[in-house]
N, C-alpha and C. Protein backbone atom coordinates (compact mmCIF):
# COMPACT_ATOMS: atom_id res chain seq x y z
N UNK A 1 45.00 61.52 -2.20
CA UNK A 1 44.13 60.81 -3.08
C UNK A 1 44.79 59.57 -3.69
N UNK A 2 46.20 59.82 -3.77
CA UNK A 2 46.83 58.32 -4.15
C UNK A 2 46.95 57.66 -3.76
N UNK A 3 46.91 57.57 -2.44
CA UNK A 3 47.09 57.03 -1.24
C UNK A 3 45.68 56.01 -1.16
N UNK A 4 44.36 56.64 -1.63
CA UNK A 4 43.21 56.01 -1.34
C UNK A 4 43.10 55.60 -2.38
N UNK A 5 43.51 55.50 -3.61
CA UNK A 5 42.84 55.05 -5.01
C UNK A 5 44.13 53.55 -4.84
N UNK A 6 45.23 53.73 -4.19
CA UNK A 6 45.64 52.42 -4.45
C UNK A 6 45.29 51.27 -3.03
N UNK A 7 44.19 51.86 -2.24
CA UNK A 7 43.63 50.45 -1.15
C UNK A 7 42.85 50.16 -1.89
N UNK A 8 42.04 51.22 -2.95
CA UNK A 8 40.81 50.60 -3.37
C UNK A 8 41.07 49.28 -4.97
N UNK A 9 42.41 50.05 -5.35
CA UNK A 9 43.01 48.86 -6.44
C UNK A 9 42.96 47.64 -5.71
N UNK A 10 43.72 47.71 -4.58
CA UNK A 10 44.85 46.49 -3.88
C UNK A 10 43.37 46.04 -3.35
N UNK A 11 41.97 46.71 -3.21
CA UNK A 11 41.46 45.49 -2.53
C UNK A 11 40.19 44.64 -3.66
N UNK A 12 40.47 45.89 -4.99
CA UNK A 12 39.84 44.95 -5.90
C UNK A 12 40.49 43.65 -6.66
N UNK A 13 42.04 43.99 -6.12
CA UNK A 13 42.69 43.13 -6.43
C UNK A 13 42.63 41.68 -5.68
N UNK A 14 42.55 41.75 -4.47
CA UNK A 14 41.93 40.82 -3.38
C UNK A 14 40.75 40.04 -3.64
N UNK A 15 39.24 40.85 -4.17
CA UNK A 15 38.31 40.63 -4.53
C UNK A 15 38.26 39.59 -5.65
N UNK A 16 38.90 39.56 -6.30
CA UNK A 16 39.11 38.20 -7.93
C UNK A 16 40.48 38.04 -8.02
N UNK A 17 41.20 37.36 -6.65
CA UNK A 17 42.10 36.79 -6.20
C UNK A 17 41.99 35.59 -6.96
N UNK A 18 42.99 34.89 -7.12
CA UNK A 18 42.71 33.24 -7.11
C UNK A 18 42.08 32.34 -6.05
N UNK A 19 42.82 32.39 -5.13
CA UNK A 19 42.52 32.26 -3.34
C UNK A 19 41.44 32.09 -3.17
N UNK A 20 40.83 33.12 -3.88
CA UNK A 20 39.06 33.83 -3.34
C UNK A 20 38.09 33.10 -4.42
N UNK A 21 38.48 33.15 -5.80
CA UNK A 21 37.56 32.42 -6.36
C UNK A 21 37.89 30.91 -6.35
N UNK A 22 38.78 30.00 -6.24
CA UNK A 22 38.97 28.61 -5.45
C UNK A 22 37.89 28.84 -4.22
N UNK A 23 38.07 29.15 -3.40
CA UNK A 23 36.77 29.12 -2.04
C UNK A 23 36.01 29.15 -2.56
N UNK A 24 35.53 30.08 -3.46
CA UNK A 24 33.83 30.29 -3.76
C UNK A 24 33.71 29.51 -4.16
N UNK A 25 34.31 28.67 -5.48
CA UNK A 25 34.09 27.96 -6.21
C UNK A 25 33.70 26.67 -5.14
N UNK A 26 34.72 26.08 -4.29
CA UNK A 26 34.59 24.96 -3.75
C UNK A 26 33.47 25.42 -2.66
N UNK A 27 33.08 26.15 -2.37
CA UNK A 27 31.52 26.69 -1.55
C UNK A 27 30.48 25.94 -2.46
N UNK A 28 30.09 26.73 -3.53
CA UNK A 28 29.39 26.56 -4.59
C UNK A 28 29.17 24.32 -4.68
N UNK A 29 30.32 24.11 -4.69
CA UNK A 29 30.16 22.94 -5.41
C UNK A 29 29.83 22.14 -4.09
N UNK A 30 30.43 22.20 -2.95
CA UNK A 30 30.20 21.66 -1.74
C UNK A 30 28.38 22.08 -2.02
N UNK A 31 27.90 22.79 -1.67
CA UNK A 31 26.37 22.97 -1.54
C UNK A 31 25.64 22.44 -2.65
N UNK A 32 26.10 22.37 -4.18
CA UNK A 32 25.52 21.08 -5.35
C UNK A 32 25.27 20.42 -4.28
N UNK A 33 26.92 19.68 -4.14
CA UNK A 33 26.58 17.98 -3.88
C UNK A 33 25.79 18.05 -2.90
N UNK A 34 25.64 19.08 -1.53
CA UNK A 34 24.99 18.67 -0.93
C UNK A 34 23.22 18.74 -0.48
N UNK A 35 23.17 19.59 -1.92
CA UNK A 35 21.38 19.29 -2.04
C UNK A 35 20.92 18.26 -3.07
N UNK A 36 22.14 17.98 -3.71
CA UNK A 36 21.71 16.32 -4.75
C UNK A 36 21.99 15.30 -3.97
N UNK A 37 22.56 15.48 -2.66
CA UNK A 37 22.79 14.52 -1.44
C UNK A 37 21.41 14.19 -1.07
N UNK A 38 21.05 15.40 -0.81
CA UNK A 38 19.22 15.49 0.37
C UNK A 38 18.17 14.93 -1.17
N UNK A 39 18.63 15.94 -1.81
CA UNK A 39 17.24 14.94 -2.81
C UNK A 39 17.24 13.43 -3.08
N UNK A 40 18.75 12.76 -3.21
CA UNK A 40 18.53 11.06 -3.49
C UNK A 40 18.20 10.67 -1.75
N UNK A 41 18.93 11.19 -0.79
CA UNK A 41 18.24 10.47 -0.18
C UNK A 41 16.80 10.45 0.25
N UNK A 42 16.02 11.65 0.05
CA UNK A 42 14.74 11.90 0.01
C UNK A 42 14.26 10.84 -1.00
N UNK A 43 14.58 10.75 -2.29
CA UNK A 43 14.14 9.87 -2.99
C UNK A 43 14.39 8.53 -2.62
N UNK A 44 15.17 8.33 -2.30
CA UNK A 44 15.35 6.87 -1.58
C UNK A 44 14.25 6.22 -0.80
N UNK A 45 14.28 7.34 0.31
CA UNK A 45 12.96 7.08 1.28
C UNK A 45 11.49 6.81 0.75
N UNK A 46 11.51 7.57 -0.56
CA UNK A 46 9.92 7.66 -0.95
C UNK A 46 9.88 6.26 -1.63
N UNK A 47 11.00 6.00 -2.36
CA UNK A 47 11.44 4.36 -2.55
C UNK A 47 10.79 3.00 -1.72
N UNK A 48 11.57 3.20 -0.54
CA UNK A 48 11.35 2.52 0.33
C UNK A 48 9.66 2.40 1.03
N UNK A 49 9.16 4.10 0.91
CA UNK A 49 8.08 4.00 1.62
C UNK A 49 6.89 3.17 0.35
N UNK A 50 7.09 3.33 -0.85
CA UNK A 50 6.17 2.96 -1.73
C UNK A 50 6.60 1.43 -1.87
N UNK A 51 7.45 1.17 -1.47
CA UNK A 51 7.74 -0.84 -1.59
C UNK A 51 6.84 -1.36 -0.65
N UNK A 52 7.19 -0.76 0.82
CA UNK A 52 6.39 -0.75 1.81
C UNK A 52 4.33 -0.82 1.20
N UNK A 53 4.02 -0.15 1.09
CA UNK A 53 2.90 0.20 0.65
C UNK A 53 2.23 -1.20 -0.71
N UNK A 54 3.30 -1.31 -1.87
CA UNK A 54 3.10 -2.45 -2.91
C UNK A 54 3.04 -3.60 -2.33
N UNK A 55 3.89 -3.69 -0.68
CA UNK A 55 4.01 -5.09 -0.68
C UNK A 55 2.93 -5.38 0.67
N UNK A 56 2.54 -4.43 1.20
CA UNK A 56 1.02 -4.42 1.58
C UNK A 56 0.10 -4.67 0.86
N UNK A 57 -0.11 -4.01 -0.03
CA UNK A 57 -1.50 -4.40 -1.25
C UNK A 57 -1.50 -5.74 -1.98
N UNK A 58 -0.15 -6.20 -1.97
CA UNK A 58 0.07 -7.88 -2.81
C UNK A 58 -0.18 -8.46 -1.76
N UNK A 59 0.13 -8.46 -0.43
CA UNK A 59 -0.66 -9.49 0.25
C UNK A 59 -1.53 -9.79 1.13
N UNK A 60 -2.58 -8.36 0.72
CA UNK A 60 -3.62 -8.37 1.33
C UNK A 60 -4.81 -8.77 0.33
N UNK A 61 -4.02 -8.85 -1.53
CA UNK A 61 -4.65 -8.75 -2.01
C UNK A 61 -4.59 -10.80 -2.43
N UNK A 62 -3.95 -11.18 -2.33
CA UNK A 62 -3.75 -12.79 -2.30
C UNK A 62 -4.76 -13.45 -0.80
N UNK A 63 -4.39 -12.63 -0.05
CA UNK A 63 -5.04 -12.98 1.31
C UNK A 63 -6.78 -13.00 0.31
N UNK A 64 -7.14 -11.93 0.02
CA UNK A 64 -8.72 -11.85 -0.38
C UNK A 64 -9.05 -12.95 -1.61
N UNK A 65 -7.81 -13.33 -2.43
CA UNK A 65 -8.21 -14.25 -3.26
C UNK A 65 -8.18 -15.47 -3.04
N UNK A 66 -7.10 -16.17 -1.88
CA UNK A 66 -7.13 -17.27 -1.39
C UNK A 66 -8.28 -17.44 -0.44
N UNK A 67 -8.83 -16.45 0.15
CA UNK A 67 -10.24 -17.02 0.87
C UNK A 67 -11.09 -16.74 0.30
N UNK A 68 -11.30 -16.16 -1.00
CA UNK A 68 -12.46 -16.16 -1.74
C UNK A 68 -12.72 -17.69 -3.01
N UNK A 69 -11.00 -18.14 -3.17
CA UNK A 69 -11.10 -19.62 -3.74
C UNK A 69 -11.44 -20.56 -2.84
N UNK A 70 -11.41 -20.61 -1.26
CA UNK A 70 -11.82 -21.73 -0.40
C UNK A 70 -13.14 -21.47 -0.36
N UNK A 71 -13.85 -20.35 -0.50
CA UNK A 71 -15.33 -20.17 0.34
C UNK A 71 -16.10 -19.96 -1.47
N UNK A 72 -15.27 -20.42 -2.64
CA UNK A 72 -16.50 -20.49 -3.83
C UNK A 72 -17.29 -21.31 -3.81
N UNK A 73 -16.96 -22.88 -3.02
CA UNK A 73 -17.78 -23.66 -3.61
C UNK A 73 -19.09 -23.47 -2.40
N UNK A 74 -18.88 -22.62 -1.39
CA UNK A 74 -20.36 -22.54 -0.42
C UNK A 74 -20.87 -21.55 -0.74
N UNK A 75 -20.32 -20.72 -1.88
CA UNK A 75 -21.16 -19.22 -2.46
C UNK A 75 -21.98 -19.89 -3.45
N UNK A 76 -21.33 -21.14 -4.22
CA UNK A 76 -22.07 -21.56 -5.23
C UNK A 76 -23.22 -22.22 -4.43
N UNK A 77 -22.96 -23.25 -3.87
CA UNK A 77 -24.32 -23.94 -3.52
C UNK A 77 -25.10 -22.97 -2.31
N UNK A 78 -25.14 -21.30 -1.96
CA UNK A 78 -25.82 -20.45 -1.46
C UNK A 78 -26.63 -19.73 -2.49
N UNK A 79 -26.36 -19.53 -3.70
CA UNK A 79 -26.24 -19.27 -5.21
C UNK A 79 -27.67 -20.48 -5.55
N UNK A 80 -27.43 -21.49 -5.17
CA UNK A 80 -27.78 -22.38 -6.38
C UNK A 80 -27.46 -23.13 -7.14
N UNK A 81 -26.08 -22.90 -7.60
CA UNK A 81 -25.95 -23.13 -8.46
C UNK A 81 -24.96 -24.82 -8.30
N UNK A 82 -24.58 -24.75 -6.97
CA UNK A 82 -24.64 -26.18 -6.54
C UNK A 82 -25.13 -27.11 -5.63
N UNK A 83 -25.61 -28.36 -6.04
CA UNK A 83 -27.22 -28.56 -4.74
C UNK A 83 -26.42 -29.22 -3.55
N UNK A 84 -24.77 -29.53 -3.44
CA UNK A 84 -24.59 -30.05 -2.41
C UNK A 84 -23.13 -29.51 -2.51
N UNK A 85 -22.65 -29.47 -1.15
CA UNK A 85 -21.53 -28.63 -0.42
C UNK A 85 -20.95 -29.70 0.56
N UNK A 86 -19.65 -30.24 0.47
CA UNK A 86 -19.43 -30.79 1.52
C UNK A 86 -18.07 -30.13 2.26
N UNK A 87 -18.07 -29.48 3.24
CA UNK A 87 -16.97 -28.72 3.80
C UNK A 87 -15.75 -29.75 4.43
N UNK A 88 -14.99 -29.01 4.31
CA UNK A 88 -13.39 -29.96 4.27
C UNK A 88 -12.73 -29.06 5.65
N UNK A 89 -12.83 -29.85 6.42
CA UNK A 89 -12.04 -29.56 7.73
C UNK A 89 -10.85 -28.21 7.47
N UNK A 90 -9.75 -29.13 6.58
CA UNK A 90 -8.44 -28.16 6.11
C UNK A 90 -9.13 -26.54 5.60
N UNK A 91 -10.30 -26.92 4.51
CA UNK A 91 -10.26 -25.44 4.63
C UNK A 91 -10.91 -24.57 5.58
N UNK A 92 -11.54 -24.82 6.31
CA UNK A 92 -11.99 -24.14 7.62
C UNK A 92 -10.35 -23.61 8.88
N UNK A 93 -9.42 -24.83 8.63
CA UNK A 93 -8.09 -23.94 8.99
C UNK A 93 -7.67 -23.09 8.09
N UNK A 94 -7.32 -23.25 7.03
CA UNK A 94 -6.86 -22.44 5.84
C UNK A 94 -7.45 -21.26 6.33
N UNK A 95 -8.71 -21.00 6.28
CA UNK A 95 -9.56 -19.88 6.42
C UNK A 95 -9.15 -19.05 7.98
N UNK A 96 -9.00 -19.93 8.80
CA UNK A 96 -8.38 -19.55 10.14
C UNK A 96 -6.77 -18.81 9.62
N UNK A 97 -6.48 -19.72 9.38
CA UNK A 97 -4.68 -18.57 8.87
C UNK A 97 -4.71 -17.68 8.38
N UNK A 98 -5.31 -17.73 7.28
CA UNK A 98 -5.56 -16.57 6.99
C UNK A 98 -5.95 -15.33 7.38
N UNK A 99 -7.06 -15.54 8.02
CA UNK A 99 -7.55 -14.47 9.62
C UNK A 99 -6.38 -13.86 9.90
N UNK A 100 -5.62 -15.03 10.43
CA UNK A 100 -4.34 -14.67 11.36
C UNK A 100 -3.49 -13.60 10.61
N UNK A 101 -3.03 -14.29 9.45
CA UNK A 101 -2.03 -13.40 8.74
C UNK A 101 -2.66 -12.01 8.70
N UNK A 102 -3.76 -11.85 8.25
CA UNK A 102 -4.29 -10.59 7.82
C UNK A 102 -4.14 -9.80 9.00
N UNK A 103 -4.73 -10.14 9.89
CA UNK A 103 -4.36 -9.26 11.27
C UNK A 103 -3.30 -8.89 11.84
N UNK A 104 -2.47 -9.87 11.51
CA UNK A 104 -0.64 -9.55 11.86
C UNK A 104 -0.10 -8.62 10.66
N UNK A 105 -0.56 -8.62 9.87
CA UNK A 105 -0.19 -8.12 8.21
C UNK A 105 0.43 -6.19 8.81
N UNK A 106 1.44 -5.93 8.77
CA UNK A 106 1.84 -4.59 9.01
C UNK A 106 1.52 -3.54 7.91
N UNK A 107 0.25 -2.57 8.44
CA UNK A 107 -0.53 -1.96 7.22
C UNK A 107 0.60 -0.27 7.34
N UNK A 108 0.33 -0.13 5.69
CA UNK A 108 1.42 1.66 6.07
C UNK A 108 0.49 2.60 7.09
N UNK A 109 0.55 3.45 7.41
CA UNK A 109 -0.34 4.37 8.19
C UNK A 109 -1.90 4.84 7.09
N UNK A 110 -1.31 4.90 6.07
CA UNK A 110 -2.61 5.48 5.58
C UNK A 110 -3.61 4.40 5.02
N UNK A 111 -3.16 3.42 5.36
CA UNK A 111 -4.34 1.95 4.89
C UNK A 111 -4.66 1.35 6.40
N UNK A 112 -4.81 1.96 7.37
CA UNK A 112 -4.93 1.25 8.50
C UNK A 112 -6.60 0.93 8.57
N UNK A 113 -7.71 2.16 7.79
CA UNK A 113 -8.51 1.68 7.50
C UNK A 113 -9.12 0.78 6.61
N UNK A 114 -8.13 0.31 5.22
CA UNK A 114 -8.03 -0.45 4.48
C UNK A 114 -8.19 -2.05 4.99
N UNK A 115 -6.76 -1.96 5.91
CA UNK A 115 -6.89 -3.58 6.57
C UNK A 115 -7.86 -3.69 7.27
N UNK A 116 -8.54 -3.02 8.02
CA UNK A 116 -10.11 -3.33 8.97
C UNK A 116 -10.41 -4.01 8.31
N UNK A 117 -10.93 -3.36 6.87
CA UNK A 117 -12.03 -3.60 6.46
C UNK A 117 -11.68 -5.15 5.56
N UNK A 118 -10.64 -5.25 5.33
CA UNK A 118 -10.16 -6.49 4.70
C UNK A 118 -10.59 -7.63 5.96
N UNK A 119 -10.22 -7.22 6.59
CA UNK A 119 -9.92 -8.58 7.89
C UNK A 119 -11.24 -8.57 8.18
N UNK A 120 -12.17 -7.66 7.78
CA UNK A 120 -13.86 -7.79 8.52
C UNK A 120 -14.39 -8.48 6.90
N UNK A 121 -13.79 -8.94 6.02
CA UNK A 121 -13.80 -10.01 4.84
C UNK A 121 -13.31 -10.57 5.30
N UNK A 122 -12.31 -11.24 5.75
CA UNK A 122 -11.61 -12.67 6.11
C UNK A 122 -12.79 -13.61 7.19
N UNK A 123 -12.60 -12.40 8.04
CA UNK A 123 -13.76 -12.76 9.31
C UNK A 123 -15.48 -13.26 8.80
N UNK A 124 -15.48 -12.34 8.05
CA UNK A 124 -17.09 -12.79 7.32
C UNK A 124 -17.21 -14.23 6.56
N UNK A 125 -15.89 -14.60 5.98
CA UNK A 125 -15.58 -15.72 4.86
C UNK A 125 -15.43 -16.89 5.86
N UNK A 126 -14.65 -16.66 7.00
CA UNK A 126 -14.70 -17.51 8.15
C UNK A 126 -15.80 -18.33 8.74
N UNK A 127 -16.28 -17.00 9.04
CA UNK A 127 -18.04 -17.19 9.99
C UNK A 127 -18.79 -17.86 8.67
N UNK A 128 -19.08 -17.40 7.61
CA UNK A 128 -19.98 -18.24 6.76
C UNK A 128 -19.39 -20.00 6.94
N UNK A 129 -18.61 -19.99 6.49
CA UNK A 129 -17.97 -21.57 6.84
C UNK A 129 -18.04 -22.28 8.07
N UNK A 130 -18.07 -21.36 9.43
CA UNK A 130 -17.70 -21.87 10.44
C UNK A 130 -19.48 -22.08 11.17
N UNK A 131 -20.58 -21.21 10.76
CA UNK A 131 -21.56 -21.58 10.74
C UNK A 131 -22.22 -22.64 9.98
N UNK A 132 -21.79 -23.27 8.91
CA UNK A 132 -21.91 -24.12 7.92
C UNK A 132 -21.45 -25.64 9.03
N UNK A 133 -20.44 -25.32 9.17
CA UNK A 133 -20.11 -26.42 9.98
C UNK A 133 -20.47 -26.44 11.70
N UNK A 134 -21.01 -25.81 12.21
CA UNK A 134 -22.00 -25.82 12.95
C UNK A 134 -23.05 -26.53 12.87
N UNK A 135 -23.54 -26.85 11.76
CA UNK A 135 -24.52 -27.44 11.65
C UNK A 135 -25.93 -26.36 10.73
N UNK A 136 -25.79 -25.01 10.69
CA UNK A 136 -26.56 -24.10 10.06
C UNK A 136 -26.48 -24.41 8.22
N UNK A 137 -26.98 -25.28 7.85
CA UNK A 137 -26.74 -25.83 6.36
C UNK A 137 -27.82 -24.85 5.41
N UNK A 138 -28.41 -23.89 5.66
CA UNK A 138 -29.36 -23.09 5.34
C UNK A 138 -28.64 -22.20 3.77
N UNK A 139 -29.61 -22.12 3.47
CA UNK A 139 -28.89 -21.59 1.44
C UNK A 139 -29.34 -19.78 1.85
N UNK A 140 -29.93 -19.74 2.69
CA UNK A 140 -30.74 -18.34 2.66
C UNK A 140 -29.95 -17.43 3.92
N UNK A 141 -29.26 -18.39 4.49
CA UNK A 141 -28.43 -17.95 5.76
C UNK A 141 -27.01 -18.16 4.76
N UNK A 142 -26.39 -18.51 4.20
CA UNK A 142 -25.19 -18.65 3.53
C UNK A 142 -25.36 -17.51 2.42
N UNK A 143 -26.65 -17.26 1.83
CA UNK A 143 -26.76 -16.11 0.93
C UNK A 143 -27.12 -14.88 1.37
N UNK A 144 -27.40 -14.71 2.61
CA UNK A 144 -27.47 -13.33 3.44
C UNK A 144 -25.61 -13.22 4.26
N UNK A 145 -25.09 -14.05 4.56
CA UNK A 145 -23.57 -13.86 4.36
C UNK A 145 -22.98 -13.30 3.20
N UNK A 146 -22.76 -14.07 1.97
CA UNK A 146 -22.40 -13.60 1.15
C UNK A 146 -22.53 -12.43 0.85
N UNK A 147 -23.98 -11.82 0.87
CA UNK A 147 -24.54 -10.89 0.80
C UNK A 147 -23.96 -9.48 1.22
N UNK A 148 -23.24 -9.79 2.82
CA UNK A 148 -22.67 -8.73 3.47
C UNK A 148 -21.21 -8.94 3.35
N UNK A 149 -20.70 -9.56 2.46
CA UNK A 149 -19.59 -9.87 2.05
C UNK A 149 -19.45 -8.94 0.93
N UNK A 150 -20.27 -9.56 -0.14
CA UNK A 150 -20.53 -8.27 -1.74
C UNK A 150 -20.02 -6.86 -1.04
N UNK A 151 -20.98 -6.71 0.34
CA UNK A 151 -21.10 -4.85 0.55
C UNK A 151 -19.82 -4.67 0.93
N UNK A 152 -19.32 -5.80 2.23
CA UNK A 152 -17.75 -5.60 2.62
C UNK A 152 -16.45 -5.37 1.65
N UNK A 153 -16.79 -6.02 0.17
CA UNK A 153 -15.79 -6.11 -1.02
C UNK A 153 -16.01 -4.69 -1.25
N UNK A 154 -17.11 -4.17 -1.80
CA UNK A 154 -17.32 -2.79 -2.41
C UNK A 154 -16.44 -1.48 -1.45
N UNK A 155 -16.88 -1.91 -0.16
CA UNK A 155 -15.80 -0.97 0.86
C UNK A 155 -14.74 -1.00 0.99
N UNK A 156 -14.24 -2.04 0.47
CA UNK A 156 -12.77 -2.21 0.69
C UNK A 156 -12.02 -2.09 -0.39
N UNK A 157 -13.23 -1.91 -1.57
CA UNK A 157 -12.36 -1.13 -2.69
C UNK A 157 -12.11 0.52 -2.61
N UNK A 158 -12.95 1.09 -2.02
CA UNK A 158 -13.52 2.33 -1.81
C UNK A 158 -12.39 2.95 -0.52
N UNK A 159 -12.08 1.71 -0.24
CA UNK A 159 -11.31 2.34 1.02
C UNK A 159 -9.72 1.92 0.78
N UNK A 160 -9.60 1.63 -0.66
CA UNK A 160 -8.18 1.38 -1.06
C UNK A 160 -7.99 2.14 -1.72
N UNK A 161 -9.06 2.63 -2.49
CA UNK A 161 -8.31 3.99 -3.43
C UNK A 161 -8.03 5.21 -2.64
N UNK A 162 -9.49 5.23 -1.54
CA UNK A 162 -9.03 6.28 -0.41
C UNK A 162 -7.53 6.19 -0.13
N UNK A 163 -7.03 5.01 0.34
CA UNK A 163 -5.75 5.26 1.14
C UNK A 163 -4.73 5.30 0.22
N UNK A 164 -4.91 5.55 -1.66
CA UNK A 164 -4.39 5.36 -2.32
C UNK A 164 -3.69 6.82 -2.65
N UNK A 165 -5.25 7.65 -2.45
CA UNK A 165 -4.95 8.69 -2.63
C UNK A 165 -4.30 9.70 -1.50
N UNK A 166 -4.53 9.06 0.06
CA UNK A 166 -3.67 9.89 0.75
C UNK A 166 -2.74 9.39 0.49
N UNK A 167 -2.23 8.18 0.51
CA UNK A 167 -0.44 7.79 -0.05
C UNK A 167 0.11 8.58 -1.08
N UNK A 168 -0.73 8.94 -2.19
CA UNK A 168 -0.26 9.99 -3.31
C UNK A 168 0.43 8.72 -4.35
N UNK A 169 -0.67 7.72 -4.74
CA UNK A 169 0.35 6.90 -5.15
C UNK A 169 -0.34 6.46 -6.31
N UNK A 170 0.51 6.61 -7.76
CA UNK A 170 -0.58 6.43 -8.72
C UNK A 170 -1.31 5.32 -8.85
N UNK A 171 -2.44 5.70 -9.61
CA UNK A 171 -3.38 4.23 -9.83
C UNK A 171 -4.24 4.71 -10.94
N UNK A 172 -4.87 3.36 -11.77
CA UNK A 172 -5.68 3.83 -12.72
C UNK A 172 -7.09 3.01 -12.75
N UNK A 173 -8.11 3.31 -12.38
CA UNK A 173 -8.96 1.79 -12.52
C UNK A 173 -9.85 1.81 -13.32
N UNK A 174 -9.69 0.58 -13.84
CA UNK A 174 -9.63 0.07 -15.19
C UNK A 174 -11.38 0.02 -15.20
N UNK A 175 -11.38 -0.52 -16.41
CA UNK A 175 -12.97 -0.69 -16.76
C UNK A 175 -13.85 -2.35 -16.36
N UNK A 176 -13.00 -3.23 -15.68
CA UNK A 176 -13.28 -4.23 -15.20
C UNK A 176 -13.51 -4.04 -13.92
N UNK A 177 -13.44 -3.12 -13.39
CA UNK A 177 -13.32 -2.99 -11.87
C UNK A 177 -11.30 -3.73 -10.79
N UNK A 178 -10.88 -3.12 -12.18
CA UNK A 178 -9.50 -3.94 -11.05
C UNK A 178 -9.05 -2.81 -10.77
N UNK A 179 -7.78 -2.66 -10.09
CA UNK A 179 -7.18 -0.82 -10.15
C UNK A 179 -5.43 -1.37 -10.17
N UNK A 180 -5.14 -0.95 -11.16
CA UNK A 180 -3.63 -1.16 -11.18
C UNK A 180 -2.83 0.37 -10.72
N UNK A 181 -2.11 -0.61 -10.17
CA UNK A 181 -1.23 1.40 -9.23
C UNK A 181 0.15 0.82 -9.75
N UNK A 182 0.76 2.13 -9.81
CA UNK A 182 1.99 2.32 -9.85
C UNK A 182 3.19 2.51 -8.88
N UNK A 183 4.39 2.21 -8.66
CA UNK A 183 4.88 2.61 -7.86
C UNK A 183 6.28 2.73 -8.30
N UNK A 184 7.82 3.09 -7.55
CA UNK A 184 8.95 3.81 -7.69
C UNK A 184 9.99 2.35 -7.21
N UNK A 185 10.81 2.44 -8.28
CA UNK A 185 11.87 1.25 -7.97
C UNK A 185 13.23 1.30 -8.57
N UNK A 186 14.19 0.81 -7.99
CA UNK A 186 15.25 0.81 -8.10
C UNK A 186 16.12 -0.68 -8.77
């Protein structure tokens, strides 16, 4: 029996060794760092993916305001509210680049329906102008454009919060109709 009561000392003695708790210890701390490793770089990524995403919406959203400042003054005189319109070559290109950019514009995956519907506004803002200068000078044909422009804006708000919300990305919209979102930065 003495014989067995001193392996079982000598191996509790083993058990809360120094030796043994150094390893554990440096086990322990090795596996910290290396799940506060995986979480920053996880966070990093979500970083990166939401810059991605902000810097889609800023310039798709300049794209919609710079062709909605070239094509005011043929909404106004479709409107009424001005009796003569004279179209300027430059902005009928302007309006062309723009096209362009928007279509080249690299959308995140979950706004791919977002940019359609943007670029089927660029395209509409185009064609009103580019029929204008055709020779179609008509107030009732420039206000049935517009017209499907209004519906195209409403969708493309509808289809930004959509892709807002599969992105998972905050937003709040406001009582003016604007939507300010939030996003993650370093």
């Amino acid at each position: 029996m003495s014989f067995k009561r001193k392996i079982e000392d000598s191996t509790e003695e083993e058990f809360f060794s120094l030796d043994r708790i150094i390893t554990y210890f440096l086990i322990a701390c090795t596996l910290i760092i290396g799940a506060l490793t995986f979480l920053l770089f996880y966070d990093g990524i979500s970083v990166n993916k939401e810059k991605k995403i902000s810097d889609y919406i800023s310039t798709s959203d300049r794209l919609l305001k710079e062709t909605e400042l070239l094509t005011e003054p043929l909404l106004m005189y479709a409107n009424g509210e001005n009796n003569s319109f004279t179209l300027v070559d430059d902005d009928l290109e302007s309006l062309k680049q723009r096209m362009a950019e928007g279509k080249a514009l690299d959308a995140p995956r979950e706004f791919l329906e977002h940019k359609d519907t943007m670029n089927a506004i660029l395209a509409e803002r185009y064609a009103a102008f580019y029929a204008y200068s055709l020779g179609n000078r008509s107030r009732s044909a420039a206000e049935e454009k517009f017209a499907g422009i209004d519906l195209l804006m409403e969708e493309e708000k509808n289809s930004l919060i959509a892709a807002m919300d599969l992105a998972e990305i905050n937003y709040e919209l406001l009582e003016d109709g604007t939507i300010r979102f939030y996003f993650k930065t370093y």
